[in-house]
PDBML (XML) file of the C-alpha atoms, coordinates in Angstrom:
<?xml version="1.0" encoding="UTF-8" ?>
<PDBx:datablock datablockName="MODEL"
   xmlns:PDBx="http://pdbml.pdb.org/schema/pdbx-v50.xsd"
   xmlns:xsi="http://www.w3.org/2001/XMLSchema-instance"
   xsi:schemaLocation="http://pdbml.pdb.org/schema/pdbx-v50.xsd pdbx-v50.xsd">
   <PDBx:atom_siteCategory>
      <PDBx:atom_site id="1">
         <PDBx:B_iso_or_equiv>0.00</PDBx:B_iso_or_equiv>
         <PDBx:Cartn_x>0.000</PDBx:Cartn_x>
         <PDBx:Cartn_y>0.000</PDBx:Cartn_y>
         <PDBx:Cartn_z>0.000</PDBx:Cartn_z>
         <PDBx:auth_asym_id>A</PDBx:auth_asym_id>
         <PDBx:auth_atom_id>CA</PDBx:auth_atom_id>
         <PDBx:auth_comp_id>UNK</PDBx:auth_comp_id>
         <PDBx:auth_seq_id>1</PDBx:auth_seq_id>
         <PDBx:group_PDB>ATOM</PDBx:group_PDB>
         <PDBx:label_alt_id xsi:nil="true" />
         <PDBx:label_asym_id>A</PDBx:label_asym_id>
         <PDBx:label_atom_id>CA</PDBx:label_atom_id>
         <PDBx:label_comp_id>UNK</PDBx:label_comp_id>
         <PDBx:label_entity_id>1</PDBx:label_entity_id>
         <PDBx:label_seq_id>1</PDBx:label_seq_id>
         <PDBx:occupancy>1.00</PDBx:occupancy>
         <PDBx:pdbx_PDB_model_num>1</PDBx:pdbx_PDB_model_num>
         <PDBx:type_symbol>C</PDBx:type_symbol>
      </PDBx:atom_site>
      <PDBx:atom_site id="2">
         <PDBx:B_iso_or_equiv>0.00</PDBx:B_iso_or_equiv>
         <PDBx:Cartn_x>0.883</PDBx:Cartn_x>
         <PDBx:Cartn_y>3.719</PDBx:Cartn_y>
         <PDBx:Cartn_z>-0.808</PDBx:Cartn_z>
         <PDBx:auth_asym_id>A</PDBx:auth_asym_id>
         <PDBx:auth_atom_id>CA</PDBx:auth_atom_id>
         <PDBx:auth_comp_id>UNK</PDBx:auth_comp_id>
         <PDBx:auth_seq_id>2</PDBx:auth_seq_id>
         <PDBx:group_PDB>ATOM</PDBx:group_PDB>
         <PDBx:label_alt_id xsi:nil="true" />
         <PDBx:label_asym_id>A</PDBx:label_asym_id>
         <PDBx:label_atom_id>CA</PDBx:label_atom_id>
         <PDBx:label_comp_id>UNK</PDBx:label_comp_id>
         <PDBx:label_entity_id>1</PDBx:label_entity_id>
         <PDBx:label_seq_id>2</PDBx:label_seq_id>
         <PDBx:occupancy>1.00</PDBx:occupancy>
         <PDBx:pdbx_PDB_model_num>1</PDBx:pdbx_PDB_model_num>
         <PDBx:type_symbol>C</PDBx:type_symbol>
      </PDBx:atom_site>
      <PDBx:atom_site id="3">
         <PDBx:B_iso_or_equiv>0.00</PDBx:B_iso_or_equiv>
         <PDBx:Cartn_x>2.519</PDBx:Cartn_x>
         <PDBx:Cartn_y>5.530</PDBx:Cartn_y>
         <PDBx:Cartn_z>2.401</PDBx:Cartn_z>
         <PDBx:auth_asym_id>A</PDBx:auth_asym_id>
         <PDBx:auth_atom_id>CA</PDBx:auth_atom_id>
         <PDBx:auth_comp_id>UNK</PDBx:auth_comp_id>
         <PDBx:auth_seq_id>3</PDBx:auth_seq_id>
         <PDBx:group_PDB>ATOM</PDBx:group_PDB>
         <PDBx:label_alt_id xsi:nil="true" />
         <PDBx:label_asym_id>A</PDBx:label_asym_id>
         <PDBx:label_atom_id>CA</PDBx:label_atom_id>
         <PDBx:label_comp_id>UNK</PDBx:label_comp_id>
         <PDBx:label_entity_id>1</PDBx:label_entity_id>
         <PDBx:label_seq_id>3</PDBx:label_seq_id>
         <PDBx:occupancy>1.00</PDBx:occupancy>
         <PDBx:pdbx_PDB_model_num>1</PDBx:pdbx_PDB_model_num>
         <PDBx:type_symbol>C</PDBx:type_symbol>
      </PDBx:atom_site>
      <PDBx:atom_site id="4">
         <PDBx:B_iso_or_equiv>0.00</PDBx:B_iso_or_equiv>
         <PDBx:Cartn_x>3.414</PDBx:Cartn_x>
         <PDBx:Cartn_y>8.681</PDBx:Cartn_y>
         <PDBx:Cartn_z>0.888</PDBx:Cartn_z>
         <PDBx:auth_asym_id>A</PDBx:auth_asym_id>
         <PDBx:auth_atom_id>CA</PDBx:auth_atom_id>
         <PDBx:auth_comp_id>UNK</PDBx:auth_comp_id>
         <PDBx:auth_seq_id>4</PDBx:auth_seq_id>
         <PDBx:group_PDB>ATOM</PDBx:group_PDB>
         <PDBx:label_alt_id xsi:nil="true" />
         <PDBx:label_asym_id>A</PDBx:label_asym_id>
         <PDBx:label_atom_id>CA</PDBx:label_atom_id>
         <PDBx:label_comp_id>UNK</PDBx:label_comp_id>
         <PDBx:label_entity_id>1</PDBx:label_entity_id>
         <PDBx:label_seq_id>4</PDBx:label_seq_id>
         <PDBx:occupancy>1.00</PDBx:occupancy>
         <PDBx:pdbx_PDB_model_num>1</PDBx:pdbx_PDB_model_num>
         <PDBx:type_symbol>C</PDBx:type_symbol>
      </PDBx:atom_site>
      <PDBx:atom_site id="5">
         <PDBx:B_iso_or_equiv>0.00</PDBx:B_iso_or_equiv>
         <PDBx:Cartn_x>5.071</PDBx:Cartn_x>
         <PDBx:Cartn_y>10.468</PDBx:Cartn_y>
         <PDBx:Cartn_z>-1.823</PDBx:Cartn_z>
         <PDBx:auth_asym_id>A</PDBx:auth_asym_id>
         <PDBx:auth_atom_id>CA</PDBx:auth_atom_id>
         <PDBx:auth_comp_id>UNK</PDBx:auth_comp_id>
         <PDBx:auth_seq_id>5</PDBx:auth_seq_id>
         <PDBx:group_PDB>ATOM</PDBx:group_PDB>
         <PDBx:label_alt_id xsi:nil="true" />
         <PDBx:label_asym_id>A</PDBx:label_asym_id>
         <PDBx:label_atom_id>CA</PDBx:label_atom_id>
         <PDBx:label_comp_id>UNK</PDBx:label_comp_id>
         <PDBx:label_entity_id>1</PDBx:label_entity_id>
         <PDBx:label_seq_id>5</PDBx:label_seq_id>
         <PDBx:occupancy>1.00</PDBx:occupancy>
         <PDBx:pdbx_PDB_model_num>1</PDBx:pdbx_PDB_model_num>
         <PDBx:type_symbol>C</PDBx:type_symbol>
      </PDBx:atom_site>
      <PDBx:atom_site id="6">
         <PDBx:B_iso_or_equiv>0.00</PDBx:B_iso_or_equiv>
         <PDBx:Cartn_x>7.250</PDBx:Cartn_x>
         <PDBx:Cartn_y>13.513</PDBx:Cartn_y>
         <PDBx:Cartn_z>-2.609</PDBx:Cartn_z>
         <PDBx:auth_asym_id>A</PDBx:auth_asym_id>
         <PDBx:auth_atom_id>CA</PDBx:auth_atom_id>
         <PDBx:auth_comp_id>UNK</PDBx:auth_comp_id>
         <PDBx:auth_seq_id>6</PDBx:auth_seq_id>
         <PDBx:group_PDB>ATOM</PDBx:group_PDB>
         <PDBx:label_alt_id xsi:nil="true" />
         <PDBx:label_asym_id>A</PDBx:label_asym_id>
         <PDBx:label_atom_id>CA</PDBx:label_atom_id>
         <PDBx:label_comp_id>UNK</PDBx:label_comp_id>
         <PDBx:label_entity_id>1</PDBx:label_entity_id>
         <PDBx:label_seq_id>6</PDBx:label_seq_id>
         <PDBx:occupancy>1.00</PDBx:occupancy>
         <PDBx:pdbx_PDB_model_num>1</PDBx:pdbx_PDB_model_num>
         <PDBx:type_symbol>C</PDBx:type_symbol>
      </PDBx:atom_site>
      <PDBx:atom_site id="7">
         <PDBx:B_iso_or_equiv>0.00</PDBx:B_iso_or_equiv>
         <PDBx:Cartn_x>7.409</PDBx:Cartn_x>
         <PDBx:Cartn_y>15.100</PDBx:Cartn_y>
         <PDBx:Cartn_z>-5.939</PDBx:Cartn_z>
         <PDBx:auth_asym_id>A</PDBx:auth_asym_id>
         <PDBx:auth_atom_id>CA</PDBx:auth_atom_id>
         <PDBx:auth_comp_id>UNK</PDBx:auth_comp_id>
         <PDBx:auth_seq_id>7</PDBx:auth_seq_id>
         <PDBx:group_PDB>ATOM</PDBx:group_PDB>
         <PDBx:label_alt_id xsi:nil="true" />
         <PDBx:label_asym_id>A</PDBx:label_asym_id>
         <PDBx:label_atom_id>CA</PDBx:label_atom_id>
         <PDBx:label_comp_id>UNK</PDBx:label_comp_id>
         <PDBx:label_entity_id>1</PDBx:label_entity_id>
         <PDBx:label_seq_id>7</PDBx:label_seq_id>
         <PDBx:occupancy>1.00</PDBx:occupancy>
         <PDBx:pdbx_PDB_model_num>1</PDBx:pdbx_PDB_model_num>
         <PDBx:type_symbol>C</PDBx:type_symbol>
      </PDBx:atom_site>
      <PDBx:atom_site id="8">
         <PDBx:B_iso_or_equiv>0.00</PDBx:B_iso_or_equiv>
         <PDBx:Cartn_x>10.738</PDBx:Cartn_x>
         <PDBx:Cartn_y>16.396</PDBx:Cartn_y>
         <PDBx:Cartn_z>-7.848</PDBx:Cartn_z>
         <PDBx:auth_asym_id>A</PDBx:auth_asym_id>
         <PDBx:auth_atom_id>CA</PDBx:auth_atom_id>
         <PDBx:auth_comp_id>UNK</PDBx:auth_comp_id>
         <PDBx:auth_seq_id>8</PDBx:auth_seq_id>
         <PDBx:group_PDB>ATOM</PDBx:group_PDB>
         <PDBx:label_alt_id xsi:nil="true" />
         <PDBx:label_asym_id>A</PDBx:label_asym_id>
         <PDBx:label_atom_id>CA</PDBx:label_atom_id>
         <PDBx:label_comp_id>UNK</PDBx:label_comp_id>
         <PDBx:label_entity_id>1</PDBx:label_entity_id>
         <PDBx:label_seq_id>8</PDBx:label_seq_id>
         <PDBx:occupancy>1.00</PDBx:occupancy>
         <PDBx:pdbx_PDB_model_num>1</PDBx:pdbx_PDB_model_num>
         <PDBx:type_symbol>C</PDBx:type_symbol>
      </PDBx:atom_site>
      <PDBx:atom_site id="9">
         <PDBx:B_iso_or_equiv>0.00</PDBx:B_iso_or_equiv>
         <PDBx:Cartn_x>11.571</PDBx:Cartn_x>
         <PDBx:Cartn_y>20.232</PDBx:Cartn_y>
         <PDBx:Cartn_z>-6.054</PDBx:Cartn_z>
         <PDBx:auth_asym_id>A</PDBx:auth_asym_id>
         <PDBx:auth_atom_id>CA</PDBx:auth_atom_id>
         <PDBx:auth_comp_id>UNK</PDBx:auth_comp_id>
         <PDBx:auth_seq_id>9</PDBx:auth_seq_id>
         <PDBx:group_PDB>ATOM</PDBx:group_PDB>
         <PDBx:label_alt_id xsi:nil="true" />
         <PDBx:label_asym_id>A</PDBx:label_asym_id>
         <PDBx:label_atom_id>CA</PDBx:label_atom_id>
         <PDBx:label_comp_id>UNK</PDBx:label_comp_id>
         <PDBx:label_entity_id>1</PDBx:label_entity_id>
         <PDBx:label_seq_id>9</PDBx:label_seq_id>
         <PDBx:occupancy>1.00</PDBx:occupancy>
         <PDBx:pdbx_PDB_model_num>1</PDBx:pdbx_PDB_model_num>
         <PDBx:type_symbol>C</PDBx:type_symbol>
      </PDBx:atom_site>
      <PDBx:atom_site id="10">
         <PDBx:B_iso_or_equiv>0.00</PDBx:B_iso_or_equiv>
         <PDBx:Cartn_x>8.783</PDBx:Cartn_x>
         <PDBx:Cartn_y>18.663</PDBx:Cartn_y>
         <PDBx:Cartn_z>-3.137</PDBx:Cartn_z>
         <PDBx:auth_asym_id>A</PDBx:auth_asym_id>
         <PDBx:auth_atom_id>CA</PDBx:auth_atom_id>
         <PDBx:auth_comp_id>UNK</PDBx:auth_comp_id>
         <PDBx:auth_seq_id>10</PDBx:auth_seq_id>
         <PDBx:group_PDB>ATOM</PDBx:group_PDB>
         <PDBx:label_alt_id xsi:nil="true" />
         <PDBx:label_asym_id>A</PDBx:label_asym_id>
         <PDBx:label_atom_id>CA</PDBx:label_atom_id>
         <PDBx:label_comp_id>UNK</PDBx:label_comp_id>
         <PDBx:label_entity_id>1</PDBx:label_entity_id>
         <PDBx:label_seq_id>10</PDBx:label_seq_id>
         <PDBx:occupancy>1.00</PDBx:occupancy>
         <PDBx:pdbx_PDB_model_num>1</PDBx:pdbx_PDB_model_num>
         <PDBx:type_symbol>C</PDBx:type_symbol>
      </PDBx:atom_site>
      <PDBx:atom_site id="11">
         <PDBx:B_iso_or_equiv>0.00</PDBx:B_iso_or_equiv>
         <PDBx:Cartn_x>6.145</PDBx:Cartn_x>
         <PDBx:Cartn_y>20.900</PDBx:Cartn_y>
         <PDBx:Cartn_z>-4.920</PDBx:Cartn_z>
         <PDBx:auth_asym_id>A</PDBx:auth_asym_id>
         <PDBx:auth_atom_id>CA</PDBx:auth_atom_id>
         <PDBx:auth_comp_id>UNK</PDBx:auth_comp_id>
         <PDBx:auth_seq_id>11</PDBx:auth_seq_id>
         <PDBx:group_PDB>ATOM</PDBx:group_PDB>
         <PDBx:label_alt_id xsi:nil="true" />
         <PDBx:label_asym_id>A</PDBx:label_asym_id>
         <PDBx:label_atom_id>CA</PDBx:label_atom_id>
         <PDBx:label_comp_id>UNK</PDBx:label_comp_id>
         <PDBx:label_entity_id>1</PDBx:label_entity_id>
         <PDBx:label_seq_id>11</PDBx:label_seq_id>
         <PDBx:occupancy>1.00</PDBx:occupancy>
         <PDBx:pdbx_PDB_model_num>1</PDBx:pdbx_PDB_model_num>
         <PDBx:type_symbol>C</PDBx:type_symbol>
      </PDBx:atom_site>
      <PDBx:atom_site id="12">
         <PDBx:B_iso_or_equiv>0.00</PDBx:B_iso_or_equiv>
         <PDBx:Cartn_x>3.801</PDBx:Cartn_x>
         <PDBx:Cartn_y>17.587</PDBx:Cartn_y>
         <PDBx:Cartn_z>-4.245</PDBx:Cartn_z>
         <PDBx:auth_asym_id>A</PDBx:auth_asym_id>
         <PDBx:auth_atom_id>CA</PDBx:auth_atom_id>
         <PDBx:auth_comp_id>UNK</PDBx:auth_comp_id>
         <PDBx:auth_seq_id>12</PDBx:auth_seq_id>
         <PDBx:group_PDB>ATOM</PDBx:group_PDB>
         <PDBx:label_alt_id xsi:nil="true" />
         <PDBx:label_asym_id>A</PDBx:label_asym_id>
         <PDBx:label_atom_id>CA</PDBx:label_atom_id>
         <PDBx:label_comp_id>UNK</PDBx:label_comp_id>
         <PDBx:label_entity_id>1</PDBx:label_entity_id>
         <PDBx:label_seq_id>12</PDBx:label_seq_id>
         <PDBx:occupancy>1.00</PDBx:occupancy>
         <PDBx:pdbx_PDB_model_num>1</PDBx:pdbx_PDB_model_num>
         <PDBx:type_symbol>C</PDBx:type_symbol>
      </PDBx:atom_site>
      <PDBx:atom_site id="13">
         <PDBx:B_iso_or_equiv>0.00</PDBx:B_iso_or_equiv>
         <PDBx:Cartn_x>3.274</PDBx:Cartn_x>
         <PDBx:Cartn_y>15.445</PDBx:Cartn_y>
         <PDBx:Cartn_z>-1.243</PDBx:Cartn_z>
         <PDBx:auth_asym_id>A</PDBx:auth_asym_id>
         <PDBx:auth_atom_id>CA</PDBx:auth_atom_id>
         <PDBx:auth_comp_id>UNK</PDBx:auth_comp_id>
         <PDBx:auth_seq_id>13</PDBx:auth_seq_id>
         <PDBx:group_PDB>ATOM</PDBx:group_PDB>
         <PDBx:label_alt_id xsi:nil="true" />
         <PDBx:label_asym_id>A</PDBx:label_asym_id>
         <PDBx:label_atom_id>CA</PDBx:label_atom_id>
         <PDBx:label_comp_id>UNK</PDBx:label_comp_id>
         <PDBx:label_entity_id>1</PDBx:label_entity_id>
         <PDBx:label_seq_id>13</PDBx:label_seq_id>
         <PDBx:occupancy>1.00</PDBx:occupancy>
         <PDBx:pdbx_PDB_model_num>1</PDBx:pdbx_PDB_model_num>
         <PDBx:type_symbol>C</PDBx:type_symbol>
      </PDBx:atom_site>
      <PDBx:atom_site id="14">
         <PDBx:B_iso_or_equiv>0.00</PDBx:B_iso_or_equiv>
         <PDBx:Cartn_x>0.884</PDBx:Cartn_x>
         <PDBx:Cartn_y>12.529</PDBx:Cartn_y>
         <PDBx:Cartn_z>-0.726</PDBx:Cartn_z>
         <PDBx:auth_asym_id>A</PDBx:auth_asym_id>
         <PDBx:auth_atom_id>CA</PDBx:auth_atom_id>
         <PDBx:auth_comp_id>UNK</PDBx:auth_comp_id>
         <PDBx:auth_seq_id>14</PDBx:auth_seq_id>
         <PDBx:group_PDB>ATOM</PDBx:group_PDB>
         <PDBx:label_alt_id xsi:nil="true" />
         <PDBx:label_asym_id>A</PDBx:label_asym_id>
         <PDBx:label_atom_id>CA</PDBx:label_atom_id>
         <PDBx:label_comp_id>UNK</PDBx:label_comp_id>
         <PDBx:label_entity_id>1</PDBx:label_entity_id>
         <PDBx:label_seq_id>14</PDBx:label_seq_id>
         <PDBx:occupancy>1.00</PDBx:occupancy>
         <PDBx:pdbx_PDB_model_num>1</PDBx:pdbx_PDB_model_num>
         <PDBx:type_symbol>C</PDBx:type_symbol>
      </PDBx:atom_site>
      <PDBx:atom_site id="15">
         <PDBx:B_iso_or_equiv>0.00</PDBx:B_iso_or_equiv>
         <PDBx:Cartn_x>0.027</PDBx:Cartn_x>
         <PDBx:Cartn_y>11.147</PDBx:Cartn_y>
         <PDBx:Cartn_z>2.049</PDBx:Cartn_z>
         <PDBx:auth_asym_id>A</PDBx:auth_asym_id>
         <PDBx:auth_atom_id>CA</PDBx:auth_atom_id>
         <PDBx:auth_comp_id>UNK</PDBx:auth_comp_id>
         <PDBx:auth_seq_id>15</PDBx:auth_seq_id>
         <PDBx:group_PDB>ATOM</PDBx:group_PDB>
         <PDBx:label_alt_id xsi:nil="true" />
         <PDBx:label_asym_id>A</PDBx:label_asym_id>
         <PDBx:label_atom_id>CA</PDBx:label_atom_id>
         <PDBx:label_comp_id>UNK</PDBx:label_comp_id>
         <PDBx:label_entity_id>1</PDBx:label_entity_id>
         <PDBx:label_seq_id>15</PDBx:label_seq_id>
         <PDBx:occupancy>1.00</PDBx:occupancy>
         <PDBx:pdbx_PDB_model_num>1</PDBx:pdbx_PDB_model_num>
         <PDBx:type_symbol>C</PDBx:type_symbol>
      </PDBx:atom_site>
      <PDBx:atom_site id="16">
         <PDBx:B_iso_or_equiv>0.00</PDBx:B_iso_or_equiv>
         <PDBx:Cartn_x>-2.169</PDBx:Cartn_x>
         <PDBx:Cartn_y>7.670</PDBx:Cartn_y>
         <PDBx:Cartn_z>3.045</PDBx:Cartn_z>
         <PDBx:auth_asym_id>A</PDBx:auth_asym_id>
         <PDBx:auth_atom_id>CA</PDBx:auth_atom_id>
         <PDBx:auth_comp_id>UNK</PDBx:auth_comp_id>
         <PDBx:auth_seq_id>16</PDBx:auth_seq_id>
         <PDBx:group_PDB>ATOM</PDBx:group_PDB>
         <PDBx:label_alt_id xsi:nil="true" />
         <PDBx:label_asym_id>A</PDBx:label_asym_id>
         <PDBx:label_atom_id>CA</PDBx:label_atom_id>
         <PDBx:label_comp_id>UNK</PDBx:label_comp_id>
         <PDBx:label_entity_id>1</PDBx:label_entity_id>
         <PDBx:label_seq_id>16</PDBx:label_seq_id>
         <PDBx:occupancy>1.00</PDBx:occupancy>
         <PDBx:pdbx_PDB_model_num>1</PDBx:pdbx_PDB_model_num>
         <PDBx:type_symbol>C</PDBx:type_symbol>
      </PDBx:atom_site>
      <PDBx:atom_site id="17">
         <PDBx:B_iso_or_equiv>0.00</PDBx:B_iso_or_equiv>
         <PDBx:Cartn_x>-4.885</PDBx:Cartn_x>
         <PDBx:Cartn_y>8.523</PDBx:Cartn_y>
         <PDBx:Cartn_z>5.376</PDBx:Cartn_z>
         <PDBx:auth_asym_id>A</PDBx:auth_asym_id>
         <PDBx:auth_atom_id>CA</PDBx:auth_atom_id>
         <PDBx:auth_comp_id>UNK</PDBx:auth_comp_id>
         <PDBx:auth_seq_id>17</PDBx:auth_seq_id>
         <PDBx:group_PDB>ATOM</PDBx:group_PDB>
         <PDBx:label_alt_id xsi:nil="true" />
         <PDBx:label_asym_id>A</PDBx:label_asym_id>
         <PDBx:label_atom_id>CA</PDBx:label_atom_id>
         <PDBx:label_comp_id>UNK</PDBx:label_comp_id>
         <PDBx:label_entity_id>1</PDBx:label_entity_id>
         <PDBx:label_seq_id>17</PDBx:label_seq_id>
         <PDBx:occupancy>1.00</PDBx:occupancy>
         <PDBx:pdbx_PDB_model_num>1</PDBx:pdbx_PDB_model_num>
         <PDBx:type_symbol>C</PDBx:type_symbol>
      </PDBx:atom_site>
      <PDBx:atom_site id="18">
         <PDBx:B_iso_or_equiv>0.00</PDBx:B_iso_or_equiv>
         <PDBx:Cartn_x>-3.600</PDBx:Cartn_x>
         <PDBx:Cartn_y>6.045</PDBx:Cartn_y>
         <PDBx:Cartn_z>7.779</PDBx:Cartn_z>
         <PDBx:auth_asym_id>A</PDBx:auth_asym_id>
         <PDBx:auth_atom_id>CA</PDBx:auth_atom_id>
         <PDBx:auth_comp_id>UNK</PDBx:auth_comp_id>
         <PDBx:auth_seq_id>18</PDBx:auth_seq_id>
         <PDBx:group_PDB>ATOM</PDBx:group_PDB>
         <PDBx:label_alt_id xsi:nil="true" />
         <PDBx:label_asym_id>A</PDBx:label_asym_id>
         <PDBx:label_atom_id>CA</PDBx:label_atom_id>
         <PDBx:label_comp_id>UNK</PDBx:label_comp_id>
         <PDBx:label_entity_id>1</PDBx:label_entity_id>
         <PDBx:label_seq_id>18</PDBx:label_seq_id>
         <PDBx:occupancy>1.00</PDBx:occupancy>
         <PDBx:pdbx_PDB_model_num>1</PDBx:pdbx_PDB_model_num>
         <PDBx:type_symbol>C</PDBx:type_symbol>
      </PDBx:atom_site>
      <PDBx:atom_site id="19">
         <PDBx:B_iso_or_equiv>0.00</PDBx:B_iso_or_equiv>
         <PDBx:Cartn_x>-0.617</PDBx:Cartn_x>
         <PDBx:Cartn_y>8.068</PDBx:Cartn_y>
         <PDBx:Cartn_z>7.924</PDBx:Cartn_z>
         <PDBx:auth_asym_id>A</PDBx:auth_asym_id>
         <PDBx:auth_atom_id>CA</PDBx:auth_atom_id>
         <PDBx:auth_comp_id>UNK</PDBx:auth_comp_id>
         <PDBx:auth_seq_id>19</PDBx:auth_seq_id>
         <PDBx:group_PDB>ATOM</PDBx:group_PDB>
         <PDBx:label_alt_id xsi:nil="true" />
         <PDBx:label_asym_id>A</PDBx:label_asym_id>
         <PDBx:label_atom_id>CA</PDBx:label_atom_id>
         <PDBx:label_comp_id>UNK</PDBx:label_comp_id>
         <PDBx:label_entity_id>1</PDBx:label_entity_id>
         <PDBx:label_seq_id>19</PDBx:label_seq_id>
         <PDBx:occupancy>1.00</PDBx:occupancy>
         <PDBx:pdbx_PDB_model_num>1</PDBx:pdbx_PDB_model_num>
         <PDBx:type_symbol>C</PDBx:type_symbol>
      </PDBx:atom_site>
      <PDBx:atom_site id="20">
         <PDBx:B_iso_or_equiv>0.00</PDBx:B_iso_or_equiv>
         <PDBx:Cartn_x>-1.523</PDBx:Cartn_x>
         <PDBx:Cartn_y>11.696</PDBx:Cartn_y>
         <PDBx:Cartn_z>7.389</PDBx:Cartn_z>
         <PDBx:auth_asym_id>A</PDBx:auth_asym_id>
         <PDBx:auth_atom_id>CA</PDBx:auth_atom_id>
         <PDBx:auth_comp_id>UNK</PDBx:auth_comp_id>
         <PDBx:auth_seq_id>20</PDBx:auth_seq_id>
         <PDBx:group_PDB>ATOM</PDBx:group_PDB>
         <PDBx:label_alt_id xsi:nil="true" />
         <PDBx:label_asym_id>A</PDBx:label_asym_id>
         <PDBx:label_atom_id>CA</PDBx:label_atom_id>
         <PDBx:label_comp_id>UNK</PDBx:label_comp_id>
         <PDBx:label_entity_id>1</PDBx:label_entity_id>
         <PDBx:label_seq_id>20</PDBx:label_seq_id>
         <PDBx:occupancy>1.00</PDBx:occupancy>
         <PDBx:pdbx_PDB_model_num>1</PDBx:pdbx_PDB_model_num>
         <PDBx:type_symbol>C</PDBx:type_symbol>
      </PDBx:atom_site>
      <PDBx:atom_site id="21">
         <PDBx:B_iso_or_equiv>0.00</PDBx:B_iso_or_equiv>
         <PDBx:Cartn_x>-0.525</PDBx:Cartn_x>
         <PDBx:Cartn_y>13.750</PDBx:Cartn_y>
         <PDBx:Cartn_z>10.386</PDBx:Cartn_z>
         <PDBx:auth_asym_id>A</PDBx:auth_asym_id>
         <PDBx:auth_atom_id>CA</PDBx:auth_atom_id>
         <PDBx:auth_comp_id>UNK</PDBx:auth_comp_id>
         <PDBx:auth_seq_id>21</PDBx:auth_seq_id>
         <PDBx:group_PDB>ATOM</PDBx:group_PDB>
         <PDBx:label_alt_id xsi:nil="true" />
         <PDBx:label_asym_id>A</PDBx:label_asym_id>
         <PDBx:label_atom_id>CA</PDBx:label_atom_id>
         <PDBx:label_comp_id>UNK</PDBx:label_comp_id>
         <PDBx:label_entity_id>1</PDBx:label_entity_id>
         <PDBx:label_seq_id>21</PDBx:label_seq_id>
         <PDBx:occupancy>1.00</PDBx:occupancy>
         <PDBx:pdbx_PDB_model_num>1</PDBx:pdbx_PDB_model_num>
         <PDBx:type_symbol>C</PDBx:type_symbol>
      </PDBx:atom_site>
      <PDBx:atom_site id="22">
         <PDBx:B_iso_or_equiv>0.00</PDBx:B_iso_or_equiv>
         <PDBx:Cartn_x>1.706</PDBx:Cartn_x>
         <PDBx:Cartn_y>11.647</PDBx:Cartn_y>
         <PDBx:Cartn_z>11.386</PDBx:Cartn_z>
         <PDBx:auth_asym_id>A</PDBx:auth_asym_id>
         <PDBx:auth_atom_id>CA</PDBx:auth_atom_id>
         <PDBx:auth_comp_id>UNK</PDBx:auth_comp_id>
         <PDBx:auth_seq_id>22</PDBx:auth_seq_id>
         <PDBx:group_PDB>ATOM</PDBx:group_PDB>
         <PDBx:label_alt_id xsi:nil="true" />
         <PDBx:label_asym_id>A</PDBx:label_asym_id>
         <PDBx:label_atom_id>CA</PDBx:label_atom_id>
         <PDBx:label_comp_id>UNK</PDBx:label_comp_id>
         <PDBx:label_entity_id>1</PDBx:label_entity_id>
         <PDBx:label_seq_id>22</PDBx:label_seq_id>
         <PDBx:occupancy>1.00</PDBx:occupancy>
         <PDBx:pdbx_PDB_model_num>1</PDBx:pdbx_PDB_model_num>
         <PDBx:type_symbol>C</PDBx:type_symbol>
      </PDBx:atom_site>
      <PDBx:atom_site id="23">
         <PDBx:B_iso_or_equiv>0.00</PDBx:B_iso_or_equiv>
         <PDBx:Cartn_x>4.152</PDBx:Cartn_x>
         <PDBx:Cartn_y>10.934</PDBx:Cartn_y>
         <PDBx:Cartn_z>9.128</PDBx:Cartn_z>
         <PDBx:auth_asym_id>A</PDBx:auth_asym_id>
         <PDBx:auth_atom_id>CA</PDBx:auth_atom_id>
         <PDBx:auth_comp_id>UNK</PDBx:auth_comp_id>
         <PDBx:auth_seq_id>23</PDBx:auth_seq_id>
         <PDBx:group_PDB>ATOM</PDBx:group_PDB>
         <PDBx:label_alt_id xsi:nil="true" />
         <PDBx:label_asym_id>A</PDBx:label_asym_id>
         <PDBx:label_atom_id>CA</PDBx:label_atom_id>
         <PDBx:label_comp_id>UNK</PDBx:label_comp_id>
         <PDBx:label_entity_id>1</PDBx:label_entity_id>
         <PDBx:label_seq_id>23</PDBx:label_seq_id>
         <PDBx:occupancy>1.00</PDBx:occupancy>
         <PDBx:pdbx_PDB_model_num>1</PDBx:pdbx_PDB_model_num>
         <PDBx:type_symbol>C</PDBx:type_symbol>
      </PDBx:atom_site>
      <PDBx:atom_site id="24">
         <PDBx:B_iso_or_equiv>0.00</PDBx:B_iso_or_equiv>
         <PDBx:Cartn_x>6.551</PDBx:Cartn_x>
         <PDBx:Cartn_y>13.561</PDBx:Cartn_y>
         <PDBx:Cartn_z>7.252</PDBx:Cartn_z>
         <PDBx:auth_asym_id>A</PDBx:auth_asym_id>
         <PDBx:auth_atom_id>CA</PDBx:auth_atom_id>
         <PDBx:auth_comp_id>UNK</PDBx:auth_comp_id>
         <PDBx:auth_seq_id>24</PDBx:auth_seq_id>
         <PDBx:group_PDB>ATOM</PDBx:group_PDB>
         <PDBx:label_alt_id xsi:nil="true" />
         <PDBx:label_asym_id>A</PDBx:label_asym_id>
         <PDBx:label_atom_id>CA</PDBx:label_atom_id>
         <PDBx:label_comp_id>UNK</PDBx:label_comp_id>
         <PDBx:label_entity_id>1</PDBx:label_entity_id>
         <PDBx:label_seq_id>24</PDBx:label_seq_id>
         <PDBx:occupancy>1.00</PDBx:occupancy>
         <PDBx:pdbx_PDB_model_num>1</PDBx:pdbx_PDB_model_num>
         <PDBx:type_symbol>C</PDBx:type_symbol>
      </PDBx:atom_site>
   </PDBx:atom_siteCategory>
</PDBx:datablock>
């Protein structure tokens, strides 16, 4: 399963709901 995910430059992150908040 997806955690999380940083684009090129970090213009984009994603974050799982499970870990959102919590994680960085």
């Amino acid at each position: 399963e997806f955690v999380g995910g940083i684009s090129r430059s970090s213009v984009l992150t994603y974050y799982s709901d499970s870990v959102k908040g919590r994680f960085d």
